[in-house]
N, C-alpha and C. Protein backbone atom coordinates (compact mmCIF):
# COMPACT_ATOMS: atom_id res chain seq x y z
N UNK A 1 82.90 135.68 101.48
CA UNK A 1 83.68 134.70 100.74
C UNK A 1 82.79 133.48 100.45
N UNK A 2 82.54 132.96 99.13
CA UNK A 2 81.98 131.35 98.92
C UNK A 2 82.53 130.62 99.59
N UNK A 3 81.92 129.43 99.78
CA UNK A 3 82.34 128.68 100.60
C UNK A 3 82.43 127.76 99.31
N UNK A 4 83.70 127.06 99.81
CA UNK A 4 83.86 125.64 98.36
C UNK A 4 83.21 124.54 98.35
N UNK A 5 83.04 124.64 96.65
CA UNK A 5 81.96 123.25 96.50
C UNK A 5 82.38 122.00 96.86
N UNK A 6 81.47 121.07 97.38
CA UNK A 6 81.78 119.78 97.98
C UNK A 6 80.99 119.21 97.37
N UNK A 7 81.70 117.94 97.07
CA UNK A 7 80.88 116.63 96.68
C UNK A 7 81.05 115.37 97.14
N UNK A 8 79.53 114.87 96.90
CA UNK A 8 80.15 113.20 98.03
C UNK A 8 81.01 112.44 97.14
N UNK A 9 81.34 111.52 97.99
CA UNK A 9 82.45 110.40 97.83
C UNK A 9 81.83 109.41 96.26
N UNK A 10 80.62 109.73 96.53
CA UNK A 10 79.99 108.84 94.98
C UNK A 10 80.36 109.42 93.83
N UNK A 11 80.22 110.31 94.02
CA UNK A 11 80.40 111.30 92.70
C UNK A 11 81.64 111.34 92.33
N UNK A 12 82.43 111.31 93.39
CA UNK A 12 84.36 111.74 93.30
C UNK A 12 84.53 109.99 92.55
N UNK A 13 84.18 108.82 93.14
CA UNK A 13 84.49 107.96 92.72
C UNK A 13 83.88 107.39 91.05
N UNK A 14 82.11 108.01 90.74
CA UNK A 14 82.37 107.83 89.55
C UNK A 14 83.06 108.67 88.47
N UNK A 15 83.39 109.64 88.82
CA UNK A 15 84.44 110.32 87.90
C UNK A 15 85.65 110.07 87.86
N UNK A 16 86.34 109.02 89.06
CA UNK A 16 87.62 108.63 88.63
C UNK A 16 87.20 107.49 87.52
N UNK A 17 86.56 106.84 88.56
CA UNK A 17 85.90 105.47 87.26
C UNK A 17 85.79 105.80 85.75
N UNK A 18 85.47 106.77 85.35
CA UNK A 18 85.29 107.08 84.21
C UNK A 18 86.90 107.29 83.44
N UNK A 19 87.83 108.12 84.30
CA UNK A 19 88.89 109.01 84.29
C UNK A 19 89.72 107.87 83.90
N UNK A 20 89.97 106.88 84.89
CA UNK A 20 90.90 105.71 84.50
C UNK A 20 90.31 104.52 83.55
N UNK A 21 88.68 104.61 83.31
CA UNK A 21 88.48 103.80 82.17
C UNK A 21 88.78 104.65 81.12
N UNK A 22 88.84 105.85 80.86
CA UNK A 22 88.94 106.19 79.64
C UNK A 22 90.48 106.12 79.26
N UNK A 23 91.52 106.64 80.24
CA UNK A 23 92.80 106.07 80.26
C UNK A 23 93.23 104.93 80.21
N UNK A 24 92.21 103.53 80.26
CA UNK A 24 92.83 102.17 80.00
C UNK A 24 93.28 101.92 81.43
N UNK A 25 93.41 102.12 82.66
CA UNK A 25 93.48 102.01 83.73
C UNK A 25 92.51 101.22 84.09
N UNK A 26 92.94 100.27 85.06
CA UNK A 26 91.88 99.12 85.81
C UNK A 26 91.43 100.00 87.19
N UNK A 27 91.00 99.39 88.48
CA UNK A 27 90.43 100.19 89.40
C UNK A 27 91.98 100.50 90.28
N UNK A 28 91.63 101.45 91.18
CA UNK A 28 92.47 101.64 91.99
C UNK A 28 92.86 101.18 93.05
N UNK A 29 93.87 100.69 93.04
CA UNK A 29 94.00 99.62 94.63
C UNK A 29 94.62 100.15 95.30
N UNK A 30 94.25 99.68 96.78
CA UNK A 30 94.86 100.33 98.39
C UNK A 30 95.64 99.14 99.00
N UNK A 31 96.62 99.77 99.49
CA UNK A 31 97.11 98.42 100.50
C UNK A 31 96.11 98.79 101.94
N UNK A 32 96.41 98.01 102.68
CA UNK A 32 95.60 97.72 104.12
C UNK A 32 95.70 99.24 104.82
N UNK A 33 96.66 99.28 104.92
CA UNK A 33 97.08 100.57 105.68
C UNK A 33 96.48 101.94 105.19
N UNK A 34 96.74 102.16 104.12
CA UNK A 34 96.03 103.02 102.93
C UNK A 34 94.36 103.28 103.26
N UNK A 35 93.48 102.11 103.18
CA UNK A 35 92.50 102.09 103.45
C UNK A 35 91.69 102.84 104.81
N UNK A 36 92.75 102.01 106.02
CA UNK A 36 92.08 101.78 107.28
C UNK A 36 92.48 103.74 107.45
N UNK A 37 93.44 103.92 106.85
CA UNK A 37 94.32 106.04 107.14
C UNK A 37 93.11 106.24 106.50
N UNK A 38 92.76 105.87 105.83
CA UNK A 38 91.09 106.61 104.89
C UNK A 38 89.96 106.99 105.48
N UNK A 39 89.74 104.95 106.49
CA UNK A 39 88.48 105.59 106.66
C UNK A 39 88.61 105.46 108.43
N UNK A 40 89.86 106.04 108.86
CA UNK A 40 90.01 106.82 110.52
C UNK A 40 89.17 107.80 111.27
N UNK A 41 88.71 108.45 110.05
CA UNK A 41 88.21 109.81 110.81
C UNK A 41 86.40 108.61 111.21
N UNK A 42 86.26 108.28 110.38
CA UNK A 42 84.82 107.10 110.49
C UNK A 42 84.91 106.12 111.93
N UNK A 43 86.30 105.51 112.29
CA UNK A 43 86.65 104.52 113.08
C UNK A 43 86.71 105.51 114.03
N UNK A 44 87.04 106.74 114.35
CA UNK A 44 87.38 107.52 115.43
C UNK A 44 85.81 108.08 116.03
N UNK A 45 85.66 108.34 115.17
CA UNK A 45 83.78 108.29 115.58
C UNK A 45 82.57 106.91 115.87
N UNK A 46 83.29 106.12 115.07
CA UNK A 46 82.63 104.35 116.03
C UNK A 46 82.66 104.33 117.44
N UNK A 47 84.41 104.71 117.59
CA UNK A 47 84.98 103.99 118.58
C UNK A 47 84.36 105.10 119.81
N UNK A 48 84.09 106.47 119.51
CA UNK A 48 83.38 107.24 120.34
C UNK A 48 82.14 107.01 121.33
N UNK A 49 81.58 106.13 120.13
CA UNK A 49 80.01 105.45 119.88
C UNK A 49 80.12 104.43 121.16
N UNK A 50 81.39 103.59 121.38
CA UNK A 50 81.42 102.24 121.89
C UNK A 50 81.53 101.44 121.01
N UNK A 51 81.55 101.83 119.64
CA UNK A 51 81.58 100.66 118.71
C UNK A 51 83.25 100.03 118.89
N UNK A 52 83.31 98.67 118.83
CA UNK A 52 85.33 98.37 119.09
C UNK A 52 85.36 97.95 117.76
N UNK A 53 86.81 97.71 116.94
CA UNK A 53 87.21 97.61 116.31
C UNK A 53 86.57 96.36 115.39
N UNK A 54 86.23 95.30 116.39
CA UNK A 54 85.74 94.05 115.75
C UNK A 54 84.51 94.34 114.69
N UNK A 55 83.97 94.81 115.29
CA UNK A 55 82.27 95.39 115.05
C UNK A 55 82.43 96.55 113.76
N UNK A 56 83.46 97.14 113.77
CA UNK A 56 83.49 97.79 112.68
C UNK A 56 84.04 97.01 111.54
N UNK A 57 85.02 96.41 111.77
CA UNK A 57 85.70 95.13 110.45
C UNK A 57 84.58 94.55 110.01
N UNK A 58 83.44 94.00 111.00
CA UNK A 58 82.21 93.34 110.70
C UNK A 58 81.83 94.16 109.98
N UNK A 59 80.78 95.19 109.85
CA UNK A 59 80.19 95.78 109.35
C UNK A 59 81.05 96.45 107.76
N UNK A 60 82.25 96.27 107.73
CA UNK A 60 83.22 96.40 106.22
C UNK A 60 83.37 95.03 105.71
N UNK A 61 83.00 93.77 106.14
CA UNK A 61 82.96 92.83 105.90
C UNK A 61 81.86 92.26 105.30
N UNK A 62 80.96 92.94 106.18
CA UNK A 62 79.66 92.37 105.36
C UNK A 62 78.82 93.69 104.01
N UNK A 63 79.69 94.60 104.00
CA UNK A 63 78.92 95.58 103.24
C UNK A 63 79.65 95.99 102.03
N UNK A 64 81.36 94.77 102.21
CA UNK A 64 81.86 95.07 101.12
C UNK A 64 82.88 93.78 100.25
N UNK A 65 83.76 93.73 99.94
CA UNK A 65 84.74 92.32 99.00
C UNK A 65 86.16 92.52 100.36
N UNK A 66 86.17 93.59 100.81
CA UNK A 66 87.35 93.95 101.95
C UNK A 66 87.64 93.12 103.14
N UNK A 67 88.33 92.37 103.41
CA UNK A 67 88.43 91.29 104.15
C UNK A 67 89.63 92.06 105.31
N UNK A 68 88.82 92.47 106.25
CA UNK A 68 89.31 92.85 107.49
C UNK A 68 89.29 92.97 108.72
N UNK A 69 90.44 92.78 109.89
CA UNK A 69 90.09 92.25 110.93
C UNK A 69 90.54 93.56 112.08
N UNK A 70 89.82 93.33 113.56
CA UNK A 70 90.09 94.47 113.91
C UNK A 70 90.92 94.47 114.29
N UNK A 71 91.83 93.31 114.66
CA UNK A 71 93.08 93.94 114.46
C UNK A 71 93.83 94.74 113.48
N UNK A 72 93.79 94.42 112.63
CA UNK A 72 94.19 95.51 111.02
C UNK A 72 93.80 96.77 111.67
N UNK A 73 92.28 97.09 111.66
CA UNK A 73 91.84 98.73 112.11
C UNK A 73 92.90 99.27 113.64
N UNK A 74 92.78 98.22 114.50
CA UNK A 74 94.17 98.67 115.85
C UNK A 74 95.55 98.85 115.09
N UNK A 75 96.12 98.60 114.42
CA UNK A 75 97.34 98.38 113.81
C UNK A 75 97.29 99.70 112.80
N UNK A 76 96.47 100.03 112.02
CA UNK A 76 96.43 100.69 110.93
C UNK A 76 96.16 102.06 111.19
N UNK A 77 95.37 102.35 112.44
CA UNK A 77 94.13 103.47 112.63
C UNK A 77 95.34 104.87 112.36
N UNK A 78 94.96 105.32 111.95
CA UNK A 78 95.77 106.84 111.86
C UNK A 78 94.86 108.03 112.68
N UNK A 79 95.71 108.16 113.65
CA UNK A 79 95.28 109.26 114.85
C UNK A 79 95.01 110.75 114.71
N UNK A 80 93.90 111.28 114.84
CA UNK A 80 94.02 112.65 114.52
C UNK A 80 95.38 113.76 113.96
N UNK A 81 96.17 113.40 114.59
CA UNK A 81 97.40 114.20 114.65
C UNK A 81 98.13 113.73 113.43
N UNK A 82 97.59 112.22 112.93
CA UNK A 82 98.72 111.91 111.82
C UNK A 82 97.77 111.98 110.60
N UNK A 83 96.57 111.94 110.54
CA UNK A 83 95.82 112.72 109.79
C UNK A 83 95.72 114.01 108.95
N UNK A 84 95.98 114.44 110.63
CA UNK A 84 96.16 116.41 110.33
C UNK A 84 97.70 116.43 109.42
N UNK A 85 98.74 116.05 109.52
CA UNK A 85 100.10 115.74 109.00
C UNK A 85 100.27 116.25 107.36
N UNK A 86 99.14 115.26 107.26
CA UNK A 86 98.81 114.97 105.97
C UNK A 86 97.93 115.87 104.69
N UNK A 87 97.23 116.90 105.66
CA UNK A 87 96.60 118.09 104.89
C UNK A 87 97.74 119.50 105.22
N UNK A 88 98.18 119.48 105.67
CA UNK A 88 99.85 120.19 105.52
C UNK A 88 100.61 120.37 104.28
């Protein structure tokens, strides 16, 4: 059996970019929660590391316009199980 094609996250994002500029669509916005369920599976592997929550808001703080605190990532984090929920 093939195994299915994958592509990174760059690629997926300039083809929406394109998708909703050509539709007249502005960018796509997340609320807080939205985001932090996104990038869980990333925070679940920090937090493995020893990295805590603060240290990761830092590092989304300084690498992006996203203004977030670790409390938000404690509050928001979506747990393996509610993850899995979601590809169901």
């Amino acid at each position: 059996m093939d195994e299915p094609k994958m592509y990174p996250i760059e690629e997926a994002l300039k083809a929406q970019k394109a998708l909703r500029a050509l539709a007249g669509l502005g960018p796509e916005m997340f609320p807080m929660q939205a985001f932090v369920g996104m990038i869980s599976d990333e925070v679940e592997s920090l937090r493995k590391r020893g990295k805590s929550d603060e240290e990761i808001a830092s590092v989304i703080r300084k690498t992006s316009s996203i203004e977030i605190t670790g409390g938000q990532i404690a509050e928001y984090y979506a747990s393996p199980e509610e993850r899995r929920q979601h590809e169901e």
